[in-house]
PDB file of N, CA and C in Angstrom:
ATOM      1  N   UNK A   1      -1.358  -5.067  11.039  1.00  0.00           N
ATOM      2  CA  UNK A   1      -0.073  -4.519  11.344  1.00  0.00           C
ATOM      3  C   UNK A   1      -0.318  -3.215  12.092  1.00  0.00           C
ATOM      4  N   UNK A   2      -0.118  -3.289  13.768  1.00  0.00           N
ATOM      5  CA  UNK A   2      -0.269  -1.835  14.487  1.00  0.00           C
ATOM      6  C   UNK A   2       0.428  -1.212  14.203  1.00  0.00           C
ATOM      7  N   UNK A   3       0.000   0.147  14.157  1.00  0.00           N
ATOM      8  CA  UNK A   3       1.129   1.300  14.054  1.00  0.00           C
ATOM      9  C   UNK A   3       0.539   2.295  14.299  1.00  0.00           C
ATOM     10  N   UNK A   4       1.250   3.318  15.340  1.00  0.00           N
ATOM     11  CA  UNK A   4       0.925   4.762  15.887  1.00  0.00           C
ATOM     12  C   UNK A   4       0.472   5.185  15.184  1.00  0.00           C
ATOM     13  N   UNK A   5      -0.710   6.219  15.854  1.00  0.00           N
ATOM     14  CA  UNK A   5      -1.006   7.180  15.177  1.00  0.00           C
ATOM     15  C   UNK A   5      -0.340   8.108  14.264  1.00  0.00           C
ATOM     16  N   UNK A   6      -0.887   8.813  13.697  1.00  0.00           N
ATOM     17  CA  UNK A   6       0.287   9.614  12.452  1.00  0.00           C
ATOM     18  C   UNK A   6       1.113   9.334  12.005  1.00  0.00           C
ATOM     19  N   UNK A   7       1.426   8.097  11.706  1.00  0.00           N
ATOM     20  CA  UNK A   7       2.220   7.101  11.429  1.00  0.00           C
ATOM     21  C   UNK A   7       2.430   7.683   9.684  1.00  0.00           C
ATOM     22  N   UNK A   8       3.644   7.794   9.091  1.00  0.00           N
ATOM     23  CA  UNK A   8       3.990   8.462   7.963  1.00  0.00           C
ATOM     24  C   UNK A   8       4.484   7.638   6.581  1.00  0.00           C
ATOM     25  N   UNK A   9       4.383   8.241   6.270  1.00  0.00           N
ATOM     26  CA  UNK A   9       5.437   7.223   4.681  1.00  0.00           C
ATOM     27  C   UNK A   9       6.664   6.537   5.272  1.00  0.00           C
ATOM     28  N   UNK A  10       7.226   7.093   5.887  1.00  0.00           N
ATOM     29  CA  UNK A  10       8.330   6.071   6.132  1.00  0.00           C
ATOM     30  C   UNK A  10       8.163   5.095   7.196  1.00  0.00           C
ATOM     31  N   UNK A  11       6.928   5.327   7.987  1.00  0.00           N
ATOM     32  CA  UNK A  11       6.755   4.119   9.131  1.00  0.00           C
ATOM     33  C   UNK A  11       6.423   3.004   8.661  1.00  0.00           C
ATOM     34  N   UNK A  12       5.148   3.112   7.112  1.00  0.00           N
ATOM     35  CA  UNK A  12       4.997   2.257   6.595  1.00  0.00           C
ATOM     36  C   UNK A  12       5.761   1.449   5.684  1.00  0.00           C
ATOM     37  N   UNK A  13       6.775   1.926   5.256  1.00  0.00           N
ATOM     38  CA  UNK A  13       7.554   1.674   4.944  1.00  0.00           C
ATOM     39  C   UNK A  13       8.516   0.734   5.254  1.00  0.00           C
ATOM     40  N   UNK A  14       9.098   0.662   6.626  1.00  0.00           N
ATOM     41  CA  UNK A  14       9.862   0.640   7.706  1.00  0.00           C
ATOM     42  C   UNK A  14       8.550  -1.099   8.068  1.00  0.00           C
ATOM     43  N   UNK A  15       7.496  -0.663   8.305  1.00  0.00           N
ATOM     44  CA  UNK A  15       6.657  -1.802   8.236  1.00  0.00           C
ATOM     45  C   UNK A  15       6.596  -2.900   7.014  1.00  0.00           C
ATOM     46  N   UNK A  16       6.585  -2.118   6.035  1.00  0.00           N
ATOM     47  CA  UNK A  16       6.388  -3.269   4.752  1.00  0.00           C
ATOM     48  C   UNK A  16       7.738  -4.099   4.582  1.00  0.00           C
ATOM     49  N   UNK A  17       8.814  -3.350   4.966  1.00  0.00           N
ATOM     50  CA  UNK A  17      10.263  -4.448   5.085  1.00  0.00           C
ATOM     51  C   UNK A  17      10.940  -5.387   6.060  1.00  0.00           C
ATOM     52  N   UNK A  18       9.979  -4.768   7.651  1.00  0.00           N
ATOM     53  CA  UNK A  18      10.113  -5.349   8.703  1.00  0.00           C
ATOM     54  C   UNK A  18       9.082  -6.581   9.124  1.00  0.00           C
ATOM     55  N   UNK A  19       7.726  -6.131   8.459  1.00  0.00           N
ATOM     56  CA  UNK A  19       6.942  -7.567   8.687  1.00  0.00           C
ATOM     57  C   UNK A  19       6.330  -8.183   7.325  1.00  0.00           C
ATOM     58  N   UNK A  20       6.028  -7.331   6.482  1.00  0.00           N
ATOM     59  CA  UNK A  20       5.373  -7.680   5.455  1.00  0.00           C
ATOM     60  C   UNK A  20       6.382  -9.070   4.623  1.00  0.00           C
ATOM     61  N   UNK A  21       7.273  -8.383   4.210  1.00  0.00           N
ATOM     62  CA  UNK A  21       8.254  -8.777   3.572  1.00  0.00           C
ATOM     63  C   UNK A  21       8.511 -10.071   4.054  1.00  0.00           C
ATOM     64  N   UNK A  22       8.806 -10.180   5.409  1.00  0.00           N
ATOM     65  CA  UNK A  22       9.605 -11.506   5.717  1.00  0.00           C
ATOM     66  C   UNK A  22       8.252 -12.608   6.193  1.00  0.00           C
ATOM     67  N   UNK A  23       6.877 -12.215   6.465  1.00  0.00           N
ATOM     68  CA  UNK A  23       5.786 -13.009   6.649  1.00  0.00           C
ATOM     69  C   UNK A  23       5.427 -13.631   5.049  1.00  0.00           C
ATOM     70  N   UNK A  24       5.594 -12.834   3.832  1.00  0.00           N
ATOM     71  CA  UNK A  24       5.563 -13.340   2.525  1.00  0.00           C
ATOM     72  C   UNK A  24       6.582 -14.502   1.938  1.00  0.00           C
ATOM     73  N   UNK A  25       7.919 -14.619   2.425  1.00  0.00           N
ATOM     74  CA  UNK A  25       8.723 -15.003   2.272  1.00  0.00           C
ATOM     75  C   UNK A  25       8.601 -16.458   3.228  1.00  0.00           C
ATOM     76  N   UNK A  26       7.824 -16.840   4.507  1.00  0.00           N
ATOM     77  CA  UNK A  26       7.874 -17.420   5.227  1.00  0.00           C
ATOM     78  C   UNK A  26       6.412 -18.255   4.445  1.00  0.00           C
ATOM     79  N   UNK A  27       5.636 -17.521   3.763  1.00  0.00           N
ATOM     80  CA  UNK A  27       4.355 -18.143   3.587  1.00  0.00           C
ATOM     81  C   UNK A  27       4.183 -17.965   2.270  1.00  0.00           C
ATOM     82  N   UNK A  28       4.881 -17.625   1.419  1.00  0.00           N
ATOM     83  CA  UNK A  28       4.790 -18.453   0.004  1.00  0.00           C
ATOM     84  C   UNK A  28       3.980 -18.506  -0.716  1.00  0.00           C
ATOM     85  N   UNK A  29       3.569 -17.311  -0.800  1.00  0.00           N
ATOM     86  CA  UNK A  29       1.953 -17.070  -1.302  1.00  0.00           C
ATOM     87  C   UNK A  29       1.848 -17.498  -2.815  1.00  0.00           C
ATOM     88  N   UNK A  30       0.428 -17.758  -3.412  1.00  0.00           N
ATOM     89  CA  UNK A  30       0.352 -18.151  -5.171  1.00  0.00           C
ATOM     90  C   UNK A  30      -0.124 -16.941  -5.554  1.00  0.00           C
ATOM     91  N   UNK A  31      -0.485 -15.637  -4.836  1.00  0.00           N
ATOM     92  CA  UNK A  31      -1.161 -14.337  -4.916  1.00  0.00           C
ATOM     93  C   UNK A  31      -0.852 -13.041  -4.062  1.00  0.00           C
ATOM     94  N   UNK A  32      -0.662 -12.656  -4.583  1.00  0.00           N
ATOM     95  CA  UNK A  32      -0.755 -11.314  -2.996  1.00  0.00           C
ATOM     96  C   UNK A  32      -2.228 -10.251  -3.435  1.00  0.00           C
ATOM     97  N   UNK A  33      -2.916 -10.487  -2.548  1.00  0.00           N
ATOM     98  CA  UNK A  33      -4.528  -9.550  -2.573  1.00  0.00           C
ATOM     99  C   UNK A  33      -4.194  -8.440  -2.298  1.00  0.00           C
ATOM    100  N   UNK A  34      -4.404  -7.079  -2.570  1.00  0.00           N
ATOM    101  CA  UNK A  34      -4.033  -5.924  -1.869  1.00  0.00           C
ATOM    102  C   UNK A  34      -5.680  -4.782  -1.385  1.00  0.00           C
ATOM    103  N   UNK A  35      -6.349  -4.872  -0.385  1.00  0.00           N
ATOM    104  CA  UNK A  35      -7.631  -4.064  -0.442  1.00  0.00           C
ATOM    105  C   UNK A  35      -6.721  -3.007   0.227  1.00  0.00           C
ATOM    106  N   UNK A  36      -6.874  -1.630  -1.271  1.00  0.00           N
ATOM    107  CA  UNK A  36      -6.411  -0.666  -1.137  1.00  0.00           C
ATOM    108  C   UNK A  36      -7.054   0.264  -0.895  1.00  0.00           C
ATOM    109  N   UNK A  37      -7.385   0.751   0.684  1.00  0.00           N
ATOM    110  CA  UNK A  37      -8.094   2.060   1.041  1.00  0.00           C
ATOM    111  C   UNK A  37      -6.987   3.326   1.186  1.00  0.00           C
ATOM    112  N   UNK A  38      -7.939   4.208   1.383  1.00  0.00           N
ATOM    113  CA  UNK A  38      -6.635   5.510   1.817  1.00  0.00           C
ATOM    114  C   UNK A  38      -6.854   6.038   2.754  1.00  0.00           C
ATOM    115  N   UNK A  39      -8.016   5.362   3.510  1.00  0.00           N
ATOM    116  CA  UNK A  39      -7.709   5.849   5.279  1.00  0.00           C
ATOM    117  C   UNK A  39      -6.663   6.405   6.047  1.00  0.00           C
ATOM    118  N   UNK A  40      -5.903   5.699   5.228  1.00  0.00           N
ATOM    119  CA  UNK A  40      -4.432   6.938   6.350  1.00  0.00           C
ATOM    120  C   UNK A  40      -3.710   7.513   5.452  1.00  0.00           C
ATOM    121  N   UNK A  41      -4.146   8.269   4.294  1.00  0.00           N
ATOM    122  CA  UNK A  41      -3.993   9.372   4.083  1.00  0.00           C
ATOM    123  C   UNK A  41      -4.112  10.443   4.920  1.00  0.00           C
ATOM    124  N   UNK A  42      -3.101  11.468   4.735  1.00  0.00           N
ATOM    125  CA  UNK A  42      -3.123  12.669   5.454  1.00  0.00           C
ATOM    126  C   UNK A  42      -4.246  13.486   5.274  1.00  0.00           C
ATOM    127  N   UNK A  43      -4.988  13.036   4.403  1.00  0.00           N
ATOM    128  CA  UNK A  43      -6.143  14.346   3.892  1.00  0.00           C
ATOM    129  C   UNK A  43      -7.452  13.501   4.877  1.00  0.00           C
ATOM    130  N   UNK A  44      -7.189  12.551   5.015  1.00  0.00           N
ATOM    131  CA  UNK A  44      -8.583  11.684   5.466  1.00  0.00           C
ATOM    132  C   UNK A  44      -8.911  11.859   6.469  1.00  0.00           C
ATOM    133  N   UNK A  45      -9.960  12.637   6.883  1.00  0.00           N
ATOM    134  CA  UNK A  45     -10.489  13.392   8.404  1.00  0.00           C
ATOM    135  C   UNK A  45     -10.433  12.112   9.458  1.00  0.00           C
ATOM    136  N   UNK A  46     -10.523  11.001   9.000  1.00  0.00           N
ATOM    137  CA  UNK A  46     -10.685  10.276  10.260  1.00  0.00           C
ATOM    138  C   UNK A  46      -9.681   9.481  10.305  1.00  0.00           C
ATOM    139  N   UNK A  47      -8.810   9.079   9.626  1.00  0.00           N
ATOM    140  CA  UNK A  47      -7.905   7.661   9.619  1.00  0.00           C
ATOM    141  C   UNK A  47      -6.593   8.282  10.925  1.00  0.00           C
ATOM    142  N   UNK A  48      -6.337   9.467  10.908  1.00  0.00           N
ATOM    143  CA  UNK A  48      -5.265   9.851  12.049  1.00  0.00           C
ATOM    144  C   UNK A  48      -3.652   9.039  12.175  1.00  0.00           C
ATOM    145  N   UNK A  49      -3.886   8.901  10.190  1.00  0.00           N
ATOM    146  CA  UNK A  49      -2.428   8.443  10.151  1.00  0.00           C
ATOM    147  C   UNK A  49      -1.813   9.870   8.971  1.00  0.00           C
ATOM    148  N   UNK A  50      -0.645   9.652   8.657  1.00  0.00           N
ATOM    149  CA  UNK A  50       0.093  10.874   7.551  1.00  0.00           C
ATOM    150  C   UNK A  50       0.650  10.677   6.208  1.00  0.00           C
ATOM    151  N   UNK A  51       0.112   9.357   5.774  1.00  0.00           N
ATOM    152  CA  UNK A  51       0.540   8.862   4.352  1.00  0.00           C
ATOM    153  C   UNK A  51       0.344  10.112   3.187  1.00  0.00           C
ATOM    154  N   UNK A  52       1.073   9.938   2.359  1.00  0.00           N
ATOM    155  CA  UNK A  52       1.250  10.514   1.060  1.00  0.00           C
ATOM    156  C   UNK A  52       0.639  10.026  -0.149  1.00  0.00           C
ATOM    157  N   UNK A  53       0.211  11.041  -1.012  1.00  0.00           N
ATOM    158  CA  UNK A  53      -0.010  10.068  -2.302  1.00  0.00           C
ATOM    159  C   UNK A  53       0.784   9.652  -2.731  1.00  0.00           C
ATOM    160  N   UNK A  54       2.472   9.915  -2.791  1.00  0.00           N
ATOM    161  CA  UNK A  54       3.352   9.822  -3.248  1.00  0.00           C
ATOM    162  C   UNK A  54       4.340   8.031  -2.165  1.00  0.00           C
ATOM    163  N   UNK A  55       3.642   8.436  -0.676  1.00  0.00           N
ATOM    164  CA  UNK A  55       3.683   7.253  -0.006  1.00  0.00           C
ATOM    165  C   UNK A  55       2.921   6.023  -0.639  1.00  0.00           C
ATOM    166  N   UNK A  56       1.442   6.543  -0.736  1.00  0.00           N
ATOM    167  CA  UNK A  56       0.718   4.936  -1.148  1.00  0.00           C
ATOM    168  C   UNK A  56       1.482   4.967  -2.810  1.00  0.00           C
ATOM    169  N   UNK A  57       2.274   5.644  -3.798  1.00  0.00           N
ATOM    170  CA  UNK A  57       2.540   4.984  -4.879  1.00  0.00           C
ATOM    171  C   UNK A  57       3.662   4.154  -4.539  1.00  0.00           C
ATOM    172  N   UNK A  58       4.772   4.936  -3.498  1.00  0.00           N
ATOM    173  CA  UNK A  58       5.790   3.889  -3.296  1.00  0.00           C
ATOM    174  C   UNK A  58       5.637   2.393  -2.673  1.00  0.00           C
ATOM    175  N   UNK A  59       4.339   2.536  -1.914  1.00  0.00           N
ATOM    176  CA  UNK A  59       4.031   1.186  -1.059  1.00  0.00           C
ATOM    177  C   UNK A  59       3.014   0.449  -2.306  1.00  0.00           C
ATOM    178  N   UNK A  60       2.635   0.639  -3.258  1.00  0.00           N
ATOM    179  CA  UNK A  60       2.180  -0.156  -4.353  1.00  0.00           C
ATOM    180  C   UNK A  60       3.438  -0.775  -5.312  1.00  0.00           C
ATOM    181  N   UNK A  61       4.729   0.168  -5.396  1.00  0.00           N
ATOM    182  CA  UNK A  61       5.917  -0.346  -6.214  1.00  0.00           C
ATOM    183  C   UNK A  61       6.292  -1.063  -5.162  1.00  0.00           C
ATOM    184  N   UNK A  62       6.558  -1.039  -4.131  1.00  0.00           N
ATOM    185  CA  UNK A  62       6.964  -2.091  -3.013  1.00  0.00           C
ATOM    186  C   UNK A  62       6.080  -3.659  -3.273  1.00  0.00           C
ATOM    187  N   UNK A  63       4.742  -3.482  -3.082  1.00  0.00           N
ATOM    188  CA  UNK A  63       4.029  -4.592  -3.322  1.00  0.00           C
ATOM    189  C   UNK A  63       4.425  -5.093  -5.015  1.00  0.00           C
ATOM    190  N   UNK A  64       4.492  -4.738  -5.578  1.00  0.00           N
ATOM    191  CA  UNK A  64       4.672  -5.241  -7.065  1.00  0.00           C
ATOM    192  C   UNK A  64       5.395  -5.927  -7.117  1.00  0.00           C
ATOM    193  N   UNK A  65       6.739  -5.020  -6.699  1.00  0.00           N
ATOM    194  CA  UNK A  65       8.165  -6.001  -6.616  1.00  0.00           C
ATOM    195  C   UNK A  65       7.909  -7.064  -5.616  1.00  0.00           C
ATOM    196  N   UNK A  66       7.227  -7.357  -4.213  1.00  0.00           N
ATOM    197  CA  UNK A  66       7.385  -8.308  -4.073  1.00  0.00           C
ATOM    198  C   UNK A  66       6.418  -9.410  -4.764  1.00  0.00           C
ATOM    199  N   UNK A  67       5.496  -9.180  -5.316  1.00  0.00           N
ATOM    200  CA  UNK A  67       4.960 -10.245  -5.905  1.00  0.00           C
ATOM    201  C   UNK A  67       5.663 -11.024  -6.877  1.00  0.00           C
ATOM    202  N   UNK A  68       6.219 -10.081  -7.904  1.00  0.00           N
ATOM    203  CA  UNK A  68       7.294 -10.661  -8.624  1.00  0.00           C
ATOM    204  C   UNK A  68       8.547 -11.628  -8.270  1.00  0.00           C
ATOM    205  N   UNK A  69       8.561 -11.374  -6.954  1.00  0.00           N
ATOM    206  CA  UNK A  69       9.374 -12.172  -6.403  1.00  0.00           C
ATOM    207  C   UNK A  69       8.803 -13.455  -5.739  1.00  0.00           C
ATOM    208  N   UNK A  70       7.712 -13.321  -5.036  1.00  0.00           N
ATOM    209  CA  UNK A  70       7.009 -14.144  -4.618  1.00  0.00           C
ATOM    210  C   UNK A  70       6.171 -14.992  -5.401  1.00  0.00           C
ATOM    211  N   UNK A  71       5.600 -14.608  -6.095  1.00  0.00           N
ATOM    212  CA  UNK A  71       4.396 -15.084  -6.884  1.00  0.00           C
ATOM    213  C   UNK A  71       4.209 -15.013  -8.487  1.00  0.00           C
ATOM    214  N   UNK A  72       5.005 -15.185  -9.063  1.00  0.00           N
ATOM    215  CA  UNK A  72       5.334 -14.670 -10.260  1.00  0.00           C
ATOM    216  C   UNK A  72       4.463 -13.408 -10.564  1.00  0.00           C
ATOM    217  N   UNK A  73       4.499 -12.383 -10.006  1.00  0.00           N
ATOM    218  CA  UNK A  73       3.532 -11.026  -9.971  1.00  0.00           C
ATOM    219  C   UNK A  73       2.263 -10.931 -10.075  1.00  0.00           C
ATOM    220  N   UNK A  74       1.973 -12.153  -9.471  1.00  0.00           N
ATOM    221  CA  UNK A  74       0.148 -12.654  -9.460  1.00  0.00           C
ATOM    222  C   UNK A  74      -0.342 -11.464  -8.203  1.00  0.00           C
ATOM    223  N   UNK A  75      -0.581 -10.514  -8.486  1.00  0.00           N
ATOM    224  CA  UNK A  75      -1.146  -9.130  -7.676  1.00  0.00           C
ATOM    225  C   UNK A  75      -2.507  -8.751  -7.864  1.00  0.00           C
ATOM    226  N   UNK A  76      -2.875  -8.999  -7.108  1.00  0.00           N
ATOM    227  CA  UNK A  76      -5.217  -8.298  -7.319  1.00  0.00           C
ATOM    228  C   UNK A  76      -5.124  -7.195  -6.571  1.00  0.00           C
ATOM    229  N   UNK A  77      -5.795  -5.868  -7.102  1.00  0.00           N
ATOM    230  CA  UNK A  77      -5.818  -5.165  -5.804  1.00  0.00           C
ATOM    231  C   UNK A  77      -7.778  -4.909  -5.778  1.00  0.00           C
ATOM    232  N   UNK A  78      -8.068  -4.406  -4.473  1.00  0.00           N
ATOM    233  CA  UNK A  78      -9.503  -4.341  -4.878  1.00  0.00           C
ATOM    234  C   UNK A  78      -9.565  -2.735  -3.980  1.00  0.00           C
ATOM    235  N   UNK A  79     -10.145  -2.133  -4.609  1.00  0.00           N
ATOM    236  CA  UNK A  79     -10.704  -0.097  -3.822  1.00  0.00           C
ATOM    237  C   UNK A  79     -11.576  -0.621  -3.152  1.00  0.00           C
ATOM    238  N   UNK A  80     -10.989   0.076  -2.057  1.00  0.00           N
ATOM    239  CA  UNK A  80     -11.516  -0.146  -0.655  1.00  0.00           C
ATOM    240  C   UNK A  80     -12.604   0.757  -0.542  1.00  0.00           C
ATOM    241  N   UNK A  81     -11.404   2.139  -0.510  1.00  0.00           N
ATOM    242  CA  UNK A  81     -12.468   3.365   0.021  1.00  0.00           C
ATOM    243  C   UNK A  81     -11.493   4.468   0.638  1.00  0.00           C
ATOM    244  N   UNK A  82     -12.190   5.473   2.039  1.00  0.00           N
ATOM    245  CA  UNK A  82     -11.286   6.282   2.014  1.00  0.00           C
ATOM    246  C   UNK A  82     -12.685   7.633   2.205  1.00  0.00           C
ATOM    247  N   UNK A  83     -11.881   8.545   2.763  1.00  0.00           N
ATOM    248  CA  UNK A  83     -13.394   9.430   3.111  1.00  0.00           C
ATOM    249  C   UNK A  83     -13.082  11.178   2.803  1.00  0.00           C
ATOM    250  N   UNK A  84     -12.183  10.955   1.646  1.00  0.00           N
ATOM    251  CA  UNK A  84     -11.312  12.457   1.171  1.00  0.00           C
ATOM    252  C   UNK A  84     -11.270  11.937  -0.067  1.00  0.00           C
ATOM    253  N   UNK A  85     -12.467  12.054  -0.827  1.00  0.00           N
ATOM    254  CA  UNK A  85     -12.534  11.981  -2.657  1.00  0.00           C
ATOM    255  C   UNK A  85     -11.240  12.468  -2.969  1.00  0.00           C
ATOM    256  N   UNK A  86     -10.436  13.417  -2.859  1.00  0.00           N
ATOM    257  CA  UNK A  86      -9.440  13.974  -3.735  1.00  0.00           C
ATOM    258  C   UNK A  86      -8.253  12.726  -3.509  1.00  0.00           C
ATOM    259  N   UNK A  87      -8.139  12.412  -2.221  1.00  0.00           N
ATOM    260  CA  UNK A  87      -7.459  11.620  -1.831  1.00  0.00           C
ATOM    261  C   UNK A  87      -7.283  10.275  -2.169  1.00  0.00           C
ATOM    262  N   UNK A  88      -8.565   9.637  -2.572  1.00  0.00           N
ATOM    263  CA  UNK A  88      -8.628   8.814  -3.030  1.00  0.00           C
ATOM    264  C   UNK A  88      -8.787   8.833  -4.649  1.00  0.00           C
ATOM    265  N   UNK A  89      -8.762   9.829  -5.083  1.00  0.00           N
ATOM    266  CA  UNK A  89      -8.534   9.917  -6.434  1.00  0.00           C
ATOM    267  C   UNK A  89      -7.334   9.810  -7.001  1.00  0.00           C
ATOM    268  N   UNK A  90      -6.611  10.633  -6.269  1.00  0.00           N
ATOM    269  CA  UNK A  90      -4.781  10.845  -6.186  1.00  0.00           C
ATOM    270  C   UNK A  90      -4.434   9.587  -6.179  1.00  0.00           C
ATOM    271  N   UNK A  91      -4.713   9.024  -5.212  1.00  0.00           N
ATOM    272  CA  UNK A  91      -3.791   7.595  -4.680  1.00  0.00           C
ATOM    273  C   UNK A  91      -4.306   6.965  -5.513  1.00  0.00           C
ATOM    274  N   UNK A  92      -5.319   6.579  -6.016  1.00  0.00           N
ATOM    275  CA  UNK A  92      -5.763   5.266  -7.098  1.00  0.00           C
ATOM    276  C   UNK A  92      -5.052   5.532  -8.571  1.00  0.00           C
ATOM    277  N   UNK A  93      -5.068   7.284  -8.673  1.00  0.00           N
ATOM    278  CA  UNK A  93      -4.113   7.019  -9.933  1.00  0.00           C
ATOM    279  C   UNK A  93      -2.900   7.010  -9.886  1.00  0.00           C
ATOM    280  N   UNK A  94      -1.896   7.287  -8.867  1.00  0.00           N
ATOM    281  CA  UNK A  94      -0.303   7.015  -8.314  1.00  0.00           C
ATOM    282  C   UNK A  94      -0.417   5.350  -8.649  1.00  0.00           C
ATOM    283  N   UNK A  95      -1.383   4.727  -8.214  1.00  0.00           N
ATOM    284  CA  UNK A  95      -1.731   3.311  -7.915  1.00  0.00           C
ATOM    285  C   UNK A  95      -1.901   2.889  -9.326  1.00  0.00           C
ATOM    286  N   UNK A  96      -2.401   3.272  -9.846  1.00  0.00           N
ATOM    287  CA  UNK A  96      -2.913   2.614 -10.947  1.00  0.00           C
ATOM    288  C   UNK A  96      -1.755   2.674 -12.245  1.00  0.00           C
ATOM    289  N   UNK A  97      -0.999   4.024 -11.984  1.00  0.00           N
ATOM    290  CA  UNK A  97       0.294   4.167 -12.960  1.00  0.00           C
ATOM    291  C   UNK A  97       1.041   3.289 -12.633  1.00  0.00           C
ATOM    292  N   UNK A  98       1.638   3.049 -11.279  1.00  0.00           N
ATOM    293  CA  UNK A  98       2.680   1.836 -10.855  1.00  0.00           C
ATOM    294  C   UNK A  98       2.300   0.735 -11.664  1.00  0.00           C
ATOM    295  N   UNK A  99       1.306   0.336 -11.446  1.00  0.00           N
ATOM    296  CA  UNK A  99       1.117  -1.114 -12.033  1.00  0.00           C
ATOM    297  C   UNK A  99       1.208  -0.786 -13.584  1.00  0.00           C
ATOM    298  N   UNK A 100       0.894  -0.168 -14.472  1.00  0.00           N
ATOM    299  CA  UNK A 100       1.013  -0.018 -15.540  1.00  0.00           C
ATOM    300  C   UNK A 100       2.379   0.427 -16.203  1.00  0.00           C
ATOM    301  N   UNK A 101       2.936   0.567 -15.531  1.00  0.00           N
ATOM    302  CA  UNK A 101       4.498   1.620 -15.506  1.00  0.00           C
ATOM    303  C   UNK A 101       5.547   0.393 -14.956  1.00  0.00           C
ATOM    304  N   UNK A 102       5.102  -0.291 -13.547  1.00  0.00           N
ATOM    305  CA  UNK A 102       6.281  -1.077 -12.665  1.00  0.00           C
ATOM    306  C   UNK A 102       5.957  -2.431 -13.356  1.00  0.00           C
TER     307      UNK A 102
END
């Protein structure tokens, strides 16, 4: 899924309802896989996108709910990576509460 540079919480956003959503719905998945890096985190010297930790928790409650809808909430996620330890610390536990919480 392309998307501009510095691309923010709400682009992805704006992405997960404009293609994600309706390619899941078209293809009927028994799973949704999620390899969750934080490359485009704002802290991540190289990814040159502007996500939030507070972005990747909302785009993990986004994925949840649609699995639940899709897949009876059959959700894997696997840590990718990411090149701003703090960053990826943040986001895996935003990440990791959703699922335990949503």
């Amino acid at each position: 899924m392309p998307l501009d540079a510095w691309a923010d919480d709400d682009d992805y956003k704006r992405a997960i309802g404009d293609i994600i959503v309706p390619a899941v719905a078209d293809f009927n998945p028994q799973m949704i896989l999620v390899s969750s890096g934080y490359d485009s985190h704002q802290r991540d010297p190289l990814g040159g996108m502007s996500m939030t930790t507070e972005g990747y928790r909302d785009l993990m409650r986004s994925l949840l709910g649609l699995a639940r809808g899709a897949c009876d909430g059959k959700l894997a996620v696997v840590l990718e990576g990411g090149y701003d330890l703090k960053a990826m610390r943040d986001c895996s536990e935003a990440q990791l509460e959703e699922m335990v919480i949503g």
